[in-house]
C-alpha atoms as a PDB file:
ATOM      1  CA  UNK A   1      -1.875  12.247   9.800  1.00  0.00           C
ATOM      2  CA  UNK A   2      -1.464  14.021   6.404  1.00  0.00           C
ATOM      3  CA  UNK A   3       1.515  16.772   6.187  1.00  0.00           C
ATOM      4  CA  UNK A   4      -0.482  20.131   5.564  1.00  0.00           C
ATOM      5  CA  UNK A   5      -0.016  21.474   2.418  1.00  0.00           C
ATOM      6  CA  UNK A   6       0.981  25.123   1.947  1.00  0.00           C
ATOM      7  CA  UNK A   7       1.901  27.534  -1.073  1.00  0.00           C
ATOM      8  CA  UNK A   8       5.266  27.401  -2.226  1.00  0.00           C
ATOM      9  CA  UNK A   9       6.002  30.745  -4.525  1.00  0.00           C
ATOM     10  CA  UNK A  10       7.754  30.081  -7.479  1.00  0.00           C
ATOM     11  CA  UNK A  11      11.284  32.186  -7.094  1.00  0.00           C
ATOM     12  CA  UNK A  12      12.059  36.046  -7.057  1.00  0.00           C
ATOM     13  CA  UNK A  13      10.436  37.675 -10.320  1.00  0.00           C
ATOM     14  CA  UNK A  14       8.580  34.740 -11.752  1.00  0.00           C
ATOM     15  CA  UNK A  15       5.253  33.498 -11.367  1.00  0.00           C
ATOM     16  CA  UNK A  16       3.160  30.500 -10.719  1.00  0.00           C
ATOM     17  CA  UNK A  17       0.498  29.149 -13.110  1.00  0.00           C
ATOM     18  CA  UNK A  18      -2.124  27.182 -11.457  1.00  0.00           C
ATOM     19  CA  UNK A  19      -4.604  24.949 -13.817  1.00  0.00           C
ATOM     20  CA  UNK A  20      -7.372  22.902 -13.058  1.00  0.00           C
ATOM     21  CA  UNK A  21     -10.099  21.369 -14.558  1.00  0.00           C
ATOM     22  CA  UNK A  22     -13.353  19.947 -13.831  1.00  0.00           C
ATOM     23  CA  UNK A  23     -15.859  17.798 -15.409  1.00  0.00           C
ATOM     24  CA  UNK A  24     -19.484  17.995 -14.527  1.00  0.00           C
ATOM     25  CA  UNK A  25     -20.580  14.537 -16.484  1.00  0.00           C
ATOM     26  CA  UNK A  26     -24.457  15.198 -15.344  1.00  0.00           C
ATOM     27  CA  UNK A  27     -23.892  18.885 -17.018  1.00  0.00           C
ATOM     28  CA  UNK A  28     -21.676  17.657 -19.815  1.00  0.00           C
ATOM     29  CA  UNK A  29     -19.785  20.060 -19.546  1.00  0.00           C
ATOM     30  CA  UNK A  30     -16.100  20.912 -18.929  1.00  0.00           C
ATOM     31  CA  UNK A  31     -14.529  23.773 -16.469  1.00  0.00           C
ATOM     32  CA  UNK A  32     -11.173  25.189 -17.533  1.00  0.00           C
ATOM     33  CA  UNK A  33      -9.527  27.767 -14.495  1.00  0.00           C
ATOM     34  CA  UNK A  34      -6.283  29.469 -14.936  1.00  0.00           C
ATOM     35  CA  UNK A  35      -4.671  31.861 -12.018  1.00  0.00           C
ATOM     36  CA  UNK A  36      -1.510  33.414 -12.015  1.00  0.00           C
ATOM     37  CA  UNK A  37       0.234  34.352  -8.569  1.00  0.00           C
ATOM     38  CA  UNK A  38       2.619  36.604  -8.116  1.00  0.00           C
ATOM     39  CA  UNK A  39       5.602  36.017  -5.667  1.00  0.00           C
ATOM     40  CA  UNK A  40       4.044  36.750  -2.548  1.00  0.00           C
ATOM     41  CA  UNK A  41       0.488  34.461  -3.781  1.00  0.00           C
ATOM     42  CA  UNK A  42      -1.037  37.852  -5.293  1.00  0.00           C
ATOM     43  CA  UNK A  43      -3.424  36.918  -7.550  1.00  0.00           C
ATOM     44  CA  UNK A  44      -3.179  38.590 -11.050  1.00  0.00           C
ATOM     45  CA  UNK A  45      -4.867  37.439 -14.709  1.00  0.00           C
ATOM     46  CA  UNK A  46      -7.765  34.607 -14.122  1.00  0.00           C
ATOM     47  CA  UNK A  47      -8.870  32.674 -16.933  1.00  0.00           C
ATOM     48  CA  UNK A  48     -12.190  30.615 -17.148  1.00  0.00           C
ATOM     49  CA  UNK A  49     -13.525  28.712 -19.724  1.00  0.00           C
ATOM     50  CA  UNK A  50     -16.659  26.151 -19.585  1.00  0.00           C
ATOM     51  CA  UNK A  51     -16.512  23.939 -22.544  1.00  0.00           C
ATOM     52  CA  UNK A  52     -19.688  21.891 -23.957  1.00  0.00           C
ATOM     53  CA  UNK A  53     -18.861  17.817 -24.184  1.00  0.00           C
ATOM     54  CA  UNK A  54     -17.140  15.476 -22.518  1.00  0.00           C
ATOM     55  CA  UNK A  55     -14.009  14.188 -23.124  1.00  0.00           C
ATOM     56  CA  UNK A  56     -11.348  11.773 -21.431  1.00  0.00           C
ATOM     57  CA  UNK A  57      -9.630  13.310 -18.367  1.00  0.00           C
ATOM     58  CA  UNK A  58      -5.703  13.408 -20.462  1.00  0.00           C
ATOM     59  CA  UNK A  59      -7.630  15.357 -23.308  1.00  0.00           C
ATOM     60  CA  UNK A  60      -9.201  18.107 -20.574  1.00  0.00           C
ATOM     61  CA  UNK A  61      -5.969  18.164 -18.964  1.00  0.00           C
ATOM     62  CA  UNK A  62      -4.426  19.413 -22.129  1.00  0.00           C
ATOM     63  CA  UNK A  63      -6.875  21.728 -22.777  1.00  0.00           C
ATOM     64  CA  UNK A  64      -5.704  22.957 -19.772  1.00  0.00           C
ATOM     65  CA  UNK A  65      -2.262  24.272 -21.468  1.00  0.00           C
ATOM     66  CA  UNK A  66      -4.250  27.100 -22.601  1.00  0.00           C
ATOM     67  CA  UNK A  67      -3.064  28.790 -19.305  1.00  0.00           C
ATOM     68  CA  UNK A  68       0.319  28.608 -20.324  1.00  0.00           C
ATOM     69  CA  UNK A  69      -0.973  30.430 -23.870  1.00  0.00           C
ATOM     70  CA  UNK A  70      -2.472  32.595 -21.606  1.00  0.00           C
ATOM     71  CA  UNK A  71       0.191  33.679 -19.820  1.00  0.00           C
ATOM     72  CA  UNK A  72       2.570  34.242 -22.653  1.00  0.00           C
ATOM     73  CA  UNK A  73      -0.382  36.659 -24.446  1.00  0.00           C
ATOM     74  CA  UNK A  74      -0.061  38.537 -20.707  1.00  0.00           C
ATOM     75  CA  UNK A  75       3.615  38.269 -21.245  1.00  0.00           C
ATOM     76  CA  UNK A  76       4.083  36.649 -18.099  1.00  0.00           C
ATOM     77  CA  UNK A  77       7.321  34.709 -17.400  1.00  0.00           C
ATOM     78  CA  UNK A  78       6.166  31.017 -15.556  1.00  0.00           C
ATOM     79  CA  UNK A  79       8.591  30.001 -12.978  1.00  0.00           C
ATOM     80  CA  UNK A  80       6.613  27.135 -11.900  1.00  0.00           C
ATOM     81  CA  UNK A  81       3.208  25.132 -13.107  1.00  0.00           C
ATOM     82  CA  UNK A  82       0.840  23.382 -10.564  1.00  0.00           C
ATOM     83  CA  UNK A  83      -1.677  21.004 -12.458  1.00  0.00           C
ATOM     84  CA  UNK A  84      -3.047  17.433 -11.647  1.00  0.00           C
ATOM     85  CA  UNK A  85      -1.582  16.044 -14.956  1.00  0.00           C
ATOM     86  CA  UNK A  86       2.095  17.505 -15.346  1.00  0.00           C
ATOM     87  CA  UNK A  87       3.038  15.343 -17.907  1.00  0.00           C
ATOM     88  CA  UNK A  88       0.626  17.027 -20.309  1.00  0.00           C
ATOM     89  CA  UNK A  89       2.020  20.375 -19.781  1.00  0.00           C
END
């Protein structure tokens, strides 16, 4: 059986960045979503970007650090990052 998976906040003060992306190959077209949760999983700025083309998945994952530009233009301290492809961020 698989262990359920549950939010884990990211420390007193700070906040969590979630990014994901998705690529709709039929659509050619790439989805970009940024959310930033608060301590208690309050959800505060969203970002979302669809981009025309299609690129390898390591190049849309880096697009993807455009949530972390994001949240410094909110001036928003990160305490912790969730993304399928940490090592990009």
């Amino acid at each position: 059986s698989r262990t359920p998976v549950r939010w884990v906040p990211p420390g007193s003060g700070l906040f969590k960045l979630n990014i994901d992306v998705v690529v709709r190959k039929e659509e050619e077209l790439i989805r970009v979503g940024v959310v930033i949760q608060k301590e208690y999983g309050v959800v505060i700025p969203v970002q979302c970007k669809r981009l025309p083309g299609l690129f390898p998945v390591e190049t849309t994952e880096t697009i993807a650090r455009e949530g972390l530009i994001f949240s410094k233009e909110c001036g928003i301290q990160i305490g912790a990052v969730k993304t399928d492809w940490i090592n990009v961020v």
